[in-house]
N, C-alpha and C. Protein backbone atom coordinates (compact mmCIF):
# COMPACT_ATOMS: atom_id res chain seq x y z
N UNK A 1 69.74 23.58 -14.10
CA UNK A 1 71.04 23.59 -13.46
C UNK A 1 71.72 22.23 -13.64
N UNK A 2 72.84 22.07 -13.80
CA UNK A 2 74.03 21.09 -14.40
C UNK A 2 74.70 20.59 -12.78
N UNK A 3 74.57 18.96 -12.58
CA UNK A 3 75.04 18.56 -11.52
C UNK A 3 76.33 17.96 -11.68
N UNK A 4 77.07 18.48 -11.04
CA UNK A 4 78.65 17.50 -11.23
C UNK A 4 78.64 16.77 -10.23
N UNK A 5 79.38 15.51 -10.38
CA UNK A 5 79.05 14.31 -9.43
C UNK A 5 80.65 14.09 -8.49
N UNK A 6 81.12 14.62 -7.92
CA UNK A 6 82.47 14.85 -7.40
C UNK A 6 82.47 13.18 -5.93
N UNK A 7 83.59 12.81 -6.88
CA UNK A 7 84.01 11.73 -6.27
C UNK A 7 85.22 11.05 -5.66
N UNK A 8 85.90 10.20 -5.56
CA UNK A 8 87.46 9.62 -4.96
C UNK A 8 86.96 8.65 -4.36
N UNK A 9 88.16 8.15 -3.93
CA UNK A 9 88.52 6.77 -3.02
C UNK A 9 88.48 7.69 -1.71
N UNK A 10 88.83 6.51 -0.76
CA UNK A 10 88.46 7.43 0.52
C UNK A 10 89.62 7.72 1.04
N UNK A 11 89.99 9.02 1.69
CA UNK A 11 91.21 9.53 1.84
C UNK A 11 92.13 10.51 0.85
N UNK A 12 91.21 10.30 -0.04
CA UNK A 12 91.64 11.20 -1.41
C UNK A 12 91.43 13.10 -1.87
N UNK A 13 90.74 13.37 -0.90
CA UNK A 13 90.40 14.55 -0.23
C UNK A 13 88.99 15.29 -1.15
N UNK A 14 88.07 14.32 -0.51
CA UNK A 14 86.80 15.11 -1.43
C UNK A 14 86.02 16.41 -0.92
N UNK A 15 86.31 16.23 0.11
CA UNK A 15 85.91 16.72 1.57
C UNK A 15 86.61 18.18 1.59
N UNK A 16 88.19 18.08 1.00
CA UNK A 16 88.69 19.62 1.11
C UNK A 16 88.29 20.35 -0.17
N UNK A 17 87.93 19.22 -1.80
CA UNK A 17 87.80 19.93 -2.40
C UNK A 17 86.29 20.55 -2.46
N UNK A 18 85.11 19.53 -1.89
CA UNK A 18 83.93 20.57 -2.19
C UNK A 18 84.17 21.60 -1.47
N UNK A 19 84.78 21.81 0.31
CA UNK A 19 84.92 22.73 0.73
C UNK A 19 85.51 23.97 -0.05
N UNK A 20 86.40 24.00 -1.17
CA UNK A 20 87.38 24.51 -1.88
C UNK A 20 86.31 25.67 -3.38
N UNK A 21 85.16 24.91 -3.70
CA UNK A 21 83.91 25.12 -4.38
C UNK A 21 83.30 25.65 -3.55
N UNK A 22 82.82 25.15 -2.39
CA UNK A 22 81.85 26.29 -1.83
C UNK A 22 82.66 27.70 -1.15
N UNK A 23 84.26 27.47 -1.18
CA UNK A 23 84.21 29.28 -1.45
C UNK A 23 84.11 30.12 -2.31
N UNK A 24 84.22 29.13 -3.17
CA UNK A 24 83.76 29.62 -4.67
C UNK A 24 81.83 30.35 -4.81
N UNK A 25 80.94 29.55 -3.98
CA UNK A 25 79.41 30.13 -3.86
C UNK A 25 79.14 28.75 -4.44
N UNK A 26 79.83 27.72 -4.64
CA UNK A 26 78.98 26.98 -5.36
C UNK A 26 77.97 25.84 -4.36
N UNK A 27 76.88 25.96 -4.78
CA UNK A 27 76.32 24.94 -3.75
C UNK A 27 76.43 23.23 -3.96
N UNK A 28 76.86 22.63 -2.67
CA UNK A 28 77.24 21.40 -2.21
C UNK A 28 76.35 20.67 -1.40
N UNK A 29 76.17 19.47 -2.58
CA UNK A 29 75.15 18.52 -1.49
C UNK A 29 75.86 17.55 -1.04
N UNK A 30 76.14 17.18 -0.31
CA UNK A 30 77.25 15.45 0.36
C UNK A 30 76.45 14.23 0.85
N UNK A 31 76.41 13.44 0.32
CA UNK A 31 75.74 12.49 0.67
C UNK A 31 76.20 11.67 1.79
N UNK A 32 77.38 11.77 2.23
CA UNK A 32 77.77 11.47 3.31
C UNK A 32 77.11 12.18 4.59
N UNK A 33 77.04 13.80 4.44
CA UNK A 33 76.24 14.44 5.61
C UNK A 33 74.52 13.67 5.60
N UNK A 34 73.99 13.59 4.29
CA UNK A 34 72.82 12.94 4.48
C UNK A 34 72.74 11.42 5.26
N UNK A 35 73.63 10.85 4.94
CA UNK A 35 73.81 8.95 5.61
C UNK A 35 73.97 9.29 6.91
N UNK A 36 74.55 10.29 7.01
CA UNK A 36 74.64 10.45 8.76
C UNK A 36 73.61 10.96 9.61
N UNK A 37 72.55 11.81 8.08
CA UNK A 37 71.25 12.47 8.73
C UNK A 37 70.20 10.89 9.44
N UNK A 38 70.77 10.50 8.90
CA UNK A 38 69.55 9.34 8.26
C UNK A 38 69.94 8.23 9.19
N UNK A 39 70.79 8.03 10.02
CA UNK A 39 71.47 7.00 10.74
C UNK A 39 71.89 7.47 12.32
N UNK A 40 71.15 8.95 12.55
CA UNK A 40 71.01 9.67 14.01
C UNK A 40 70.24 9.08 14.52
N UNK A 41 69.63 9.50 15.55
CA UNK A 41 68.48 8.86 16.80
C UNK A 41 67.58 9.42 16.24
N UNK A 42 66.44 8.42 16.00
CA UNK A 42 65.10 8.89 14.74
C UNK A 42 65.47 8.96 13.61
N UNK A 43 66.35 8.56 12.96
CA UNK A 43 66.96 8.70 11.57
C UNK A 43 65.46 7.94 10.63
N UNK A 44 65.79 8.01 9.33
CA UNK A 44 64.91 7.42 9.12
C UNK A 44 65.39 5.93 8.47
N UNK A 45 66.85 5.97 8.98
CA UNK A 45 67.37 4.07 8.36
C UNK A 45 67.12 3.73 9.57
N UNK A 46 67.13 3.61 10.86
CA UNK A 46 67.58 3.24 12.09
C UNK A 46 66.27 2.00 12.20
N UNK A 47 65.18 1.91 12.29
CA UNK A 47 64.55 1.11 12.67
C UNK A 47 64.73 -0.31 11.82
N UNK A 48 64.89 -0.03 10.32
CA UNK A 48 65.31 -1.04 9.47
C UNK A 48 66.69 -1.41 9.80
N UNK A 49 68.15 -0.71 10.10
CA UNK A 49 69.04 -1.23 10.52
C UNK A 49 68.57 -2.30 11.63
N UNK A 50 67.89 -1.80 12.39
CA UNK A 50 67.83 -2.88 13.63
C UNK A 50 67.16 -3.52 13.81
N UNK A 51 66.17 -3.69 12.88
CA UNK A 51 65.36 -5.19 12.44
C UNK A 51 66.42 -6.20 11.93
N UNK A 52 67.41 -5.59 10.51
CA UNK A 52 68.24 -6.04 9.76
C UNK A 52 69.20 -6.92 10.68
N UNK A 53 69.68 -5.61 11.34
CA UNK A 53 71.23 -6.35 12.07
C UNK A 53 71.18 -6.38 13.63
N UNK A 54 70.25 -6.14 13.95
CA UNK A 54 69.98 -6.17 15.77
C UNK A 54 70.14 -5.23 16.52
N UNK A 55 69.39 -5.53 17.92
CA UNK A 55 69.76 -4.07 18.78
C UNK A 55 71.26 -3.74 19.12
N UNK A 56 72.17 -4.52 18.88
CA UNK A 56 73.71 -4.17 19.04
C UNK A 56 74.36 -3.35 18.33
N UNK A 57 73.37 -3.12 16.97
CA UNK A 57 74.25 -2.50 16.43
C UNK A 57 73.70 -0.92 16.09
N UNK A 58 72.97 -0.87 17.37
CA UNK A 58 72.56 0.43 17.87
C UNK A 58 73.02 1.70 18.88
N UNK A 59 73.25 2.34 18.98
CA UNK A 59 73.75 2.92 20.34
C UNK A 59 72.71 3.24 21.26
N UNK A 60 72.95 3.59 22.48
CA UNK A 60 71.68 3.56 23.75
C UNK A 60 71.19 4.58 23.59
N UNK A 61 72.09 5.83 22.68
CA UNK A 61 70.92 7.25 22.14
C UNK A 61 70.29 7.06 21.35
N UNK A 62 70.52 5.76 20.72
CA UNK A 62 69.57 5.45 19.28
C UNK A 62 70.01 5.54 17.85
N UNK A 63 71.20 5.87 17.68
CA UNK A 63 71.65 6.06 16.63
C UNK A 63 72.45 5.09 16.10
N UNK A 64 72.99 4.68 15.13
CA UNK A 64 73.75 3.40 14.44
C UNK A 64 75.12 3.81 15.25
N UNK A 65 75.42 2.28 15.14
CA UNK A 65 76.92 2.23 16.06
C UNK A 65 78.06 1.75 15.07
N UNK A 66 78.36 3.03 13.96
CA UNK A 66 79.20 3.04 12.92
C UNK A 66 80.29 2.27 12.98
N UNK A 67 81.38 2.44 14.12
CA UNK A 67 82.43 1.83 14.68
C UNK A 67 82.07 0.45 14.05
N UNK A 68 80.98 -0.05 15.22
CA UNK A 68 80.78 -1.83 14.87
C UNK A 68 80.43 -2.19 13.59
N UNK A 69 79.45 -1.28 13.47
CA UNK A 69 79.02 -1.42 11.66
C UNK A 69 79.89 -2.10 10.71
N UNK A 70 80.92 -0.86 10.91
CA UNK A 70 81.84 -0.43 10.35
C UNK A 70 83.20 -2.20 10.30
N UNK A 71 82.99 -2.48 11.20
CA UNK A 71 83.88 -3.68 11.13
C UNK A 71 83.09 -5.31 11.11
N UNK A 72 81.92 -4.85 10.91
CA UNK A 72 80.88 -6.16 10.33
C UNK A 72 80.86 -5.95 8.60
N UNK A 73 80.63 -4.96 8.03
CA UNK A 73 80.49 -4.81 6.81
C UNK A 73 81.85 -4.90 5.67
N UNK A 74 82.61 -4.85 6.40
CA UNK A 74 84.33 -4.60 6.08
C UNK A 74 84.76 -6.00 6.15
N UNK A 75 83.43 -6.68 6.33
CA UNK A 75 84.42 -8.48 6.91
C UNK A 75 83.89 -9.23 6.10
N UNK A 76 82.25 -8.75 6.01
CA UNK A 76 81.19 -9.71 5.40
C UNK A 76 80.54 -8.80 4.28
N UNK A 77 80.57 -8.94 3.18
CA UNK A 77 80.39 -8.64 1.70
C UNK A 77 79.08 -8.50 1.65
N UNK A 78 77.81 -9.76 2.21
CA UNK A 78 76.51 -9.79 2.13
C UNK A 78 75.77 -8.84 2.87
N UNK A 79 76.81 -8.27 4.30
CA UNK A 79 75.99 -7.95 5.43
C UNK A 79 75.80 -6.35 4.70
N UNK A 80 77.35 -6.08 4.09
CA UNK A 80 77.46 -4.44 3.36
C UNK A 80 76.27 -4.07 2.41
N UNK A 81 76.17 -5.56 1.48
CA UNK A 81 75.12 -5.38 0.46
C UNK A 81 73.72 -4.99 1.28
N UNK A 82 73.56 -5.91 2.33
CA UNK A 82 72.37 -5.28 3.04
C UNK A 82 72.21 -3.73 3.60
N UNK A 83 73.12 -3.21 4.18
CA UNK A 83 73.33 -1.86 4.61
C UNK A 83 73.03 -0.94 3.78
N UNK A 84 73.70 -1.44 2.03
CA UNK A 84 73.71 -0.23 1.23
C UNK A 84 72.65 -0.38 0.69
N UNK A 85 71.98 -1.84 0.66
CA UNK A 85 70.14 -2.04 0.52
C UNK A 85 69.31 -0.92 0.92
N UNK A 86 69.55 -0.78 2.58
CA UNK A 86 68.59 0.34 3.36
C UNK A 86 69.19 1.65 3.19
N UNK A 87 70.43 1.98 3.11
CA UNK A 87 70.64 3.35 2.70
C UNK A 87 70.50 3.74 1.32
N UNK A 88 71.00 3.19 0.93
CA UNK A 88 71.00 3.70 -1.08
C UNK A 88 70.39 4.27 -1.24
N UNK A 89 68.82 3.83 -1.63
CA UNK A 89 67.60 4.24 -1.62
C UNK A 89 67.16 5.75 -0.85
N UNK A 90 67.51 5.97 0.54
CA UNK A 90 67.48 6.97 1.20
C UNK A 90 68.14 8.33 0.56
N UNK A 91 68.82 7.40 0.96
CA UNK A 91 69.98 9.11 0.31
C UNK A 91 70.03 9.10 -1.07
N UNK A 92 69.95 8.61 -2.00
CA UNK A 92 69.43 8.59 -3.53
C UNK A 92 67.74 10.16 -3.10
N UNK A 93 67.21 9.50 -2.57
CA UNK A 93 65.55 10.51 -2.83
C UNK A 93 66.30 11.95 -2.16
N UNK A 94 66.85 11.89 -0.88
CA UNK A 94 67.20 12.71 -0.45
C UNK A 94 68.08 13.68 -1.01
N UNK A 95 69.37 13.36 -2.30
CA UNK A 95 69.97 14.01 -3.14
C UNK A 95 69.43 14.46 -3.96
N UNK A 96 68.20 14.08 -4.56
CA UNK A 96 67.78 14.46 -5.64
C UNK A 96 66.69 15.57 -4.93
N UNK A 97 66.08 15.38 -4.02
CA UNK A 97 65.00 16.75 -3.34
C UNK A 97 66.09 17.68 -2.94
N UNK A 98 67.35 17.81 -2.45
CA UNK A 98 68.10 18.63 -2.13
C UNK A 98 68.38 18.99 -3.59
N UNK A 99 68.67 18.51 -4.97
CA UNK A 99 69.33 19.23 -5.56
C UNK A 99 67.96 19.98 -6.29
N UNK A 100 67.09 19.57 -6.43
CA UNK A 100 65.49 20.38 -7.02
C UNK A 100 65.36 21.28 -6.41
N UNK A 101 65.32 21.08 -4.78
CA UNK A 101 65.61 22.56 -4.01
C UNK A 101 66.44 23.76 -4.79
N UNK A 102 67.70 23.49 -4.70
CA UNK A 102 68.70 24.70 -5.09
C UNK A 102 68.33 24.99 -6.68
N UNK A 103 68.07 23.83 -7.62
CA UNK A 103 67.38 24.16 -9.14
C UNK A 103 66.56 25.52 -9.24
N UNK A 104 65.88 25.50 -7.88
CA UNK A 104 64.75 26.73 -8.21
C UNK A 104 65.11 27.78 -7.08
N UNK A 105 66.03 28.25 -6.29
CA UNK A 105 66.36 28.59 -5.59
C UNK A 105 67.36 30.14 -5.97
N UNK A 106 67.55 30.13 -7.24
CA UNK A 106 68.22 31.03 -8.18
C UNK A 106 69.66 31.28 -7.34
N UNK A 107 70.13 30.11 -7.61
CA UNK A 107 71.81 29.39 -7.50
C UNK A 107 72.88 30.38 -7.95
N UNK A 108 73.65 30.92 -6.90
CA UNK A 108 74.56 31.37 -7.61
C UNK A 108 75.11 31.37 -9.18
N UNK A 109 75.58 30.06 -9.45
CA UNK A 109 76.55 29.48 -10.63
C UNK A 109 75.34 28.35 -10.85
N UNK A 110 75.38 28.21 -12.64
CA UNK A 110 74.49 27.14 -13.48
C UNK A 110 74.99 25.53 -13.07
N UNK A 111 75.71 25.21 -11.95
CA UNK A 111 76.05 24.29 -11.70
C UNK A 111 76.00 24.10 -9.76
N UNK A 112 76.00 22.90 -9.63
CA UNK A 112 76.12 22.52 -8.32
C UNK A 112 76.90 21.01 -7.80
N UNK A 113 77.56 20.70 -6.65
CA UNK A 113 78.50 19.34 -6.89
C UNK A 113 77.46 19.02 -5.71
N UNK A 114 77.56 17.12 -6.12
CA UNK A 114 77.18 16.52 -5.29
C UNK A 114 78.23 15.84 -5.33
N UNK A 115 78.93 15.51 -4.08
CA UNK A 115 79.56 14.40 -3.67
C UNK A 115 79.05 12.94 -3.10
N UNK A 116 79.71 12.54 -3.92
CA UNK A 116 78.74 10.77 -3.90
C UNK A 116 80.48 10.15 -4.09
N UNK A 117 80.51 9.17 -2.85
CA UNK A 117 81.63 8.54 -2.49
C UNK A 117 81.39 7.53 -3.43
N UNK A 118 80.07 6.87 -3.71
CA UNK A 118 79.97 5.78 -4.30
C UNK A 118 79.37 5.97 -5.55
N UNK A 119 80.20 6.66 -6.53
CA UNK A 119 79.47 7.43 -8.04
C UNK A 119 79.28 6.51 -8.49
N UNK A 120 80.54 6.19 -8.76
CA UNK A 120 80.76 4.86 -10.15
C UNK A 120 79.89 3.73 -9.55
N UNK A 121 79.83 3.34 -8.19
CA UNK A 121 79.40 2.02 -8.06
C UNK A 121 77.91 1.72 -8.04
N UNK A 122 76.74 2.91 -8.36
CA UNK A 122 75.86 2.76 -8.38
C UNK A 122 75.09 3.38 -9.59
N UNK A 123 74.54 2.66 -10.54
CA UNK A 123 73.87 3.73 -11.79
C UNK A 123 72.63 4.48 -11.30
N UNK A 124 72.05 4.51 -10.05
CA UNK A 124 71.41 5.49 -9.27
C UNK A 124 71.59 6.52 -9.34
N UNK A 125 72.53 6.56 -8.48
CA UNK A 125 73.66 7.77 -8.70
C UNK A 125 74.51 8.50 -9.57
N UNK A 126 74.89 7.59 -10.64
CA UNK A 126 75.20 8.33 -11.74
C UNK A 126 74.43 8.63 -12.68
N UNK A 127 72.72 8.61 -12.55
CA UNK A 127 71.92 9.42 -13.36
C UNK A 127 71.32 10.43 -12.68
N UNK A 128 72.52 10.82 -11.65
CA UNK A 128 71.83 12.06 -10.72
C UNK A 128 72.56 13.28 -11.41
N UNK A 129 74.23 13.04 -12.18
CA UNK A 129 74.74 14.02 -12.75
C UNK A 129 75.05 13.93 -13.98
N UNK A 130 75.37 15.07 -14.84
CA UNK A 130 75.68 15.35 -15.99
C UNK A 130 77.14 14.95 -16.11
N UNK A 131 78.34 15.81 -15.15
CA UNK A 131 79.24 15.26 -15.14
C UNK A 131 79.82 14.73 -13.97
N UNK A 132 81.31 14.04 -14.27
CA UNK A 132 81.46 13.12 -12.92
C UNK A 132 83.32 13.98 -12.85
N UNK A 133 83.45 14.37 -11.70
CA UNK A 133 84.85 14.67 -11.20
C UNK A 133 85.86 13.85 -9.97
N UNK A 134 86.71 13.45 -10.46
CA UNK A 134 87.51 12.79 -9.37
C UNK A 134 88.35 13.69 -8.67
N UNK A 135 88.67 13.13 -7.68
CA UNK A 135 89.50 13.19 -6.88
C UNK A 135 90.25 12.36 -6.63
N UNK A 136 91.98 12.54 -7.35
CA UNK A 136 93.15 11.80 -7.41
C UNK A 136 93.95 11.84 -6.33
N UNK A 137 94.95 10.74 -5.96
CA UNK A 137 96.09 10.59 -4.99
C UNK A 137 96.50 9.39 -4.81
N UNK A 138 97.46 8.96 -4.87
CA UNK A 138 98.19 7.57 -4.80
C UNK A 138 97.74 7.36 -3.73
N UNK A 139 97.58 5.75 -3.81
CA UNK A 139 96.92 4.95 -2.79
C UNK A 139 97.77 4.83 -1.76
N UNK A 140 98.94 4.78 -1.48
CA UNK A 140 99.70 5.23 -0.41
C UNK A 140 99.19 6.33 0.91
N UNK A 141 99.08 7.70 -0.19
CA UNK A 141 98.81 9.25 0.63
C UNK A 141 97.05 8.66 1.18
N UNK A 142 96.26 8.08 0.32
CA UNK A 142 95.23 7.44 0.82
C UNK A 142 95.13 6.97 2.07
N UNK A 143 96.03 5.95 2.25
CA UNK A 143 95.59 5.08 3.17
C UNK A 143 96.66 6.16 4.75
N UNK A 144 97.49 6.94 4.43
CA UNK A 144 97.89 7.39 5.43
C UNK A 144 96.94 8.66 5.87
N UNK A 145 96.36 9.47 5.06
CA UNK A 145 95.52 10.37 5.18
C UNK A 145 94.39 9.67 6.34
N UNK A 146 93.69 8.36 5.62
CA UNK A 146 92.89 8.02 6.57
C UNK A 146 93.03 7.27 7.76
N UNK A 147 93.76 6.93 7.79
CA UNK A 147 94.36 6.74 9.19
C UNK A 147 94.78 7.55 10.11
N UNK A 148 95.49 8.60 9.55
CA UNK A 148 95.57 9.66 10.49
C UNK A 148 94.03 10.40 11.06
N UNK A 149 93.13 10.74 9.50
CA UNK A 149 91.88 11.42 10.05
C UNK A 149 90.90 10.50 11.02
N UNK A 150 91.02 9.47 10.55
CA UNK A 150 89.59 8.82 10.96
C UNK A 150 90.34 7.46 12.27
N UNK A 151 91.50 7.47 12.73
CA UNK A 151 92.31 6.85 13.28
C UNK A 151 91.72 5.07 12.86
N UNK A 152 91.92 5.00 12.27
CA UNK A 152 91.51 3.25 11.95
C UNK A 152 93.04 2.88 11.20
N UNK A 153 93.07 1.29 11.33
CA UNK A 153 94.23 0.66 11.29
C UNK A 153 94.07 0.30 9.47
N UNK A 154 95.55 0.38 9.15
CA UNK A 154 95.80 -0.15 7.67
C UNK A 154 94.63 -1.29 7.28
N UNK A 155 94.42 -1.98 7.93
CA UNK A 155 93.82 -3.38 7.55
C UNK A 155 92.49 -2.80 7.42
N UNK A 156 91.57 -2.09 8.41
CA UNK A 156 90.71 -1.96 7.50
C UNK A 156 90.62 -0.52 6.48
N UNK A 157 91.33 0.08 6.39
CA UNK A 157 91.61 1.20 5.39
C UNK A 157 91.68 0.64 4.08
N UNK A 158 92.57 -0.79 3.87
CA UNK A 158 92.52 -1.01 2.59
C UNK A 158 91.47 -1.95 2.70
N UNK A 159 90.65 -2.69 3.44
CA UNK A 159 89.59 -3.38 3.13
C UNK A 159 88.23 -2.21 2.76
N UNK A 160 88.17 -0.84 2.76
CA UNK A 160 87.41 0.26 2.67
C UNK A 160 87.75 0.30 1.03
N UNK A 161 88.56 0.09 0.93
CA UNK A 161 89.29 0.56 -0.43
C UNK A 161 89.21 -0.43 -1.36
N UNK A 162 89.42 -1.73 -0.87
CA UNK A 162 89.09 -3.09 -1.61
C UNK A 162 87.74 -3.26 -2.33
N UNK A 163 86.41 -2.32 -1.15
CA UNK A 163 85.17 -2.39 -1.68
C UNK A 163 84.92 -1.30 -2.30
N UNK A 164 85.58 -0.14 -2.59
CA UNK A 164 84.76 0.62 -3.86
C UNK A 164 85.98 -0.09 -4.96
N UNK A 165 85.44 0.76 -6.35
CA UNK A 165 85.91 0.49 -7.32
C UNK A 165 87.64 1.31 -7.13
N UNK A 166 88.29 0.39 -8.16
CA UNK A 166 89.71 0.31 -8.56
C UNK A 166 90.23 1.57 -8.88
N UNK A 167 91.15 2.56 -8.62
CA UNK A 167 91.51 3.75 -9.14
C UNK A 167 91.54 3.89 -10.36
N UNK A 168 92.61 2.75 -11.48
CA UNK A 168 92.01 2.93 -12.85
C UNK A 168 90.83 3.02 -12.99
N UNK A 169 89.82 2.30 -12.43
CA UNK A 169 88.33 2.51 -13.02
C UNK A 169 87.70 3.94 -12.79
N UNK A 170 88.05 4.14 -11.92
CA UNK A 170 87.70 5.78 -10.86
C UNK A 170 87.78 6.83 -12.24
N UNK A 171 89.26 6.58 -12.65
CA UNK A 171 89.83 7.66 -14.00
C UNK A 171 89.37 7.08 -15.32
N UNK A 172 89.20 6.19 -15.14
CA UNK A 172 88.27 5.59 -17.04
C UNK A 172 86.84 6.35 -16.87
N UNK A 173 85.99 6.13 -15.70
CA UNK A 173 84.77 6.86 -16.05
C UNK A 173 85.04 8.36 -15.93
N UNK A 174 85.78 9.18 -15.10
CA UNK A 174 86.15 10.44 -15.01
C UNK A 174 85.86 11.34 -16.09
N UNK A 175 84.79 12.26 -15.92
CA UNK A 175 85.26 13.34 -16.86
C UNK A 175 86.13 14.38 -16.61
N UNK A 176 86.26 14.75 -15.62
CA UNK A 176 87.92 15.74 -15.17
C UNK A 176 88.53 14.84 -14.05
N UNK A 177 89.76 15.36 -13.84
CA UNK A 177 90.34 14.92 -12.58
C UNK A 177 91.15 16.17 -11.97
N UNK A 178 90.81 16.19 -10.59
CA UNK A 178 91.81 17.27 -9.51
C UNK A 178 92.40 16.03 -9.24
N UNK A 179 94.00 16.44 -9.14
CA UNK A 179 94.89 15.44 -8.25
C UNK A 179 95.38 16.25 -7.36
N UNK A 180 95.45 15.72 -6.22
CA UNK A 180 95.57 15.58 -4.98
C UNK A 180 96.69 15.36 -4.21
N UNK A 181 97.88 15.11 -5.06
CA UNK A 181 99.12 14.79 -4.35
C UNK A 181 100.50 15.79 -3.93
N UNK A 182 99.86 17.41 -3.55
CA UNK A 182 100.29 18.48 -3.46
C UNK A 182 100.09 19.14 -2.16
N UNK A 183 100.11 20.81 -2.20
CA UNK A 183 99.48 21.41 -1.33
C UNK A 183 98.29 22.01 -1.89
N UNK A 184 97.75 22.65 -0.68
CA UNK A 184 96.18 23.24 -0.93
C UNK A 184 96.22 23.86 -1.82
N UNK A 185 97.60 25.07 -1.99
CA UNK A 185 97.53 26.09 -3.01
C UNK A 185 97.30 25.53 -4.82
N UNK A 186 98.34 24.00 -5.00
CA UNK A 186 97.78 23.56 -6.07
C UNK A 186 96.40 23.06 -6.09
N UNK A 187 95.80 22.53 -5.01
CA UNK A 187 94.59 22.08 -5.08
C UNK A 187 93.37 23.10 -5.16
N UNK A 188 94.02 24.68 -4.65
CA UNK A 188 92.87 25.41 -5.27
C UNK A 188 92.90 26.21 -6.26
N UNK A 189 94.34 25.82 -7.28
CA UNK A 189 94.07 26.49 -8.29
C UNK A 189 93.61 25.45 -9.29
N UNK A 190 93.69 24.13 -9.18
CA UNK A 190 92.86 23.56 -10.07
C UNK A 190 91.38 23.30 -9.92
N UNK A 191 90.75 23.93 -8.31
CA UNK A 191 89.80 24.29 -8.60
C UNK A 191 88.89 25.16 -8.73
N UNK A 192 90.12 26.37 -8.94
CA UNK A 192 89.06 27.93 -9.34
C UNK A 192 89.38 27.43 -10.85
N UNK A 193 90.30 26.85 -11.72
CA UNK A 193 90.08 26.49 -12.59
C UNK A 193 89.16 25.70 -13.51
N UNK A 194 88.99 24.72 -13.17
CA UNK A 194 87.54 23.85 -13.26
C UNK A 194 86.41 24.53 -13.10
N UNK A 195 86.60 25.29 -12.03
CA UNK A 195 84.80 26.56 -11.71
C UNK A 195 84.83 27.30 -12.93
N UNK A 196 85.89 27.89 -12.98
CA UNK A 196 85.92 28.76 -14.30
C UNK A 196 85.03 27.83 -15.51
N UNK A 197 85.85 26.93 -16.00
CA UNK A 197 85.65 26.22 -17.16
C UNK A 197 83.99 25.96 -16.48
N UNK A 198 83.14 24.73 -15.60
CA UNK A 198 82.02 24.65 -15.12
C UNK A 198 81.24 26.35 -15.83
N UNK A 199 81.29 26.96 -15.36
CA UNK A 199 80.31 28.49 -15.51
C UNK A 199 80.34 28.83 -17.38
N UNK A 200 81.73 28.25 -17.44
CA UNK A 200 81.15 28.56 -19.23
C UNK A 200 80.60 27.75 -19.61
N UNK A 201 81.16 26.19 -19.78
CA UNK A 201 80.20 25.45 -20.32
C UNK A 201 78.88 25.11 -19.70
N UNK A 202 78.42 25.64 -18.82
CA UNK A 202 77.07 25.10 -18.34
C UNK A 202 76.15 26.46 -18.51
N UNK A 203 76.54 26.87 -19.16
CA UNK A 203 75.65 28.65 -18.74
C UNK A 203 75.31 28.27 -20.06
């Protein structure tokens, strides 16, 4: 089975398009749902977070206190490198046993997407897929999208954005691109289109 590596900047809507594939049957692994598996109460990052960065940056149920995280790592470059130290690794083993799972699982369609926010920025991760799909939208609709969803202020929206890679770069490694700067209806005909094309060439 053939893994497509479905990616974007954040705010760029990766989130509506795997949803958009799995009505299609196609199966979706997100590595984002895994970081969050992995960063609950008993997670299996949590004890190394809080050796790493202290009991503060824990919550009293035990789980990582994203919020704060979230505005230590956005400030300090070294502290992020440490974070993505203890996760990477995690959710790297964890994508790859989830996608061996569905390999033998007799998968709908000869293909399956993993969404990996951070494709390009890790060659981990990009020897997890065959191909790599973006997810397009002017950095504008970006930064208002996420602000509205995730209510956080401009300043750190584009400091989120400052640390992955550059949109040109996003579309130089790209092997397709969905753009994003429409309604749903264009966004799901370019991706029953792409499924289409996916099922021939991977079969």
């Amino acid at each position: 089975m053939r893994h497509v590596g479905l990616t974007g900047g954040i705010g760029s809507g990766k989130n509506t398009v795997a949803a958009l594939f799995k009505e299609l049957g196609v199966a979706v692994i997100d590595s984002d749902v895994i970081s969050h598996h992995i960063t609950q109460p008993a997670g299996a990052a949590i004890d190394t977070i809080r050796k790493t960065f202290g009991e503060m940056y824990i919550t009293a149920d035990g789980a990582l206190d994203r919020a704060l995280m979230r505005q230590l790592v956005f400030s300090d470059s070294a502290a992020r490198r440490q974070l993505e130290a203890i996760l990477h690794p995690l959710i790297h083993a964890q994508l790859l046993a989830h996608a061996e799972i569905n390999n033998v699982s007799g998968a709908q369609h000869p293909y399956l997407i993993l969404v990996i926010p951070l494709l390009f920025e890790s060659t981990n991760y990009r020897q997890l897929v065959q191909r790599t799909l973006v997810v397009d939208c002017t950095e504008e609709a970006q930064i208002a999208r996420t602000m509205q969803r995730s209510h956080l202020d401009e300043k750190i929206v584009r400091a989120i954005m400052a640390s992955q890679v550059t949109r040109t770069e996003r579309l130089r490694h790209a092997d397709n691109v969905i753009q994003n700067n429409g309604d749903l209806n264009t966004l799901r005909q370019q991706v029953d289109q792409l499924h289409q094309h996916y099922r021939t060439a991977f079969l």
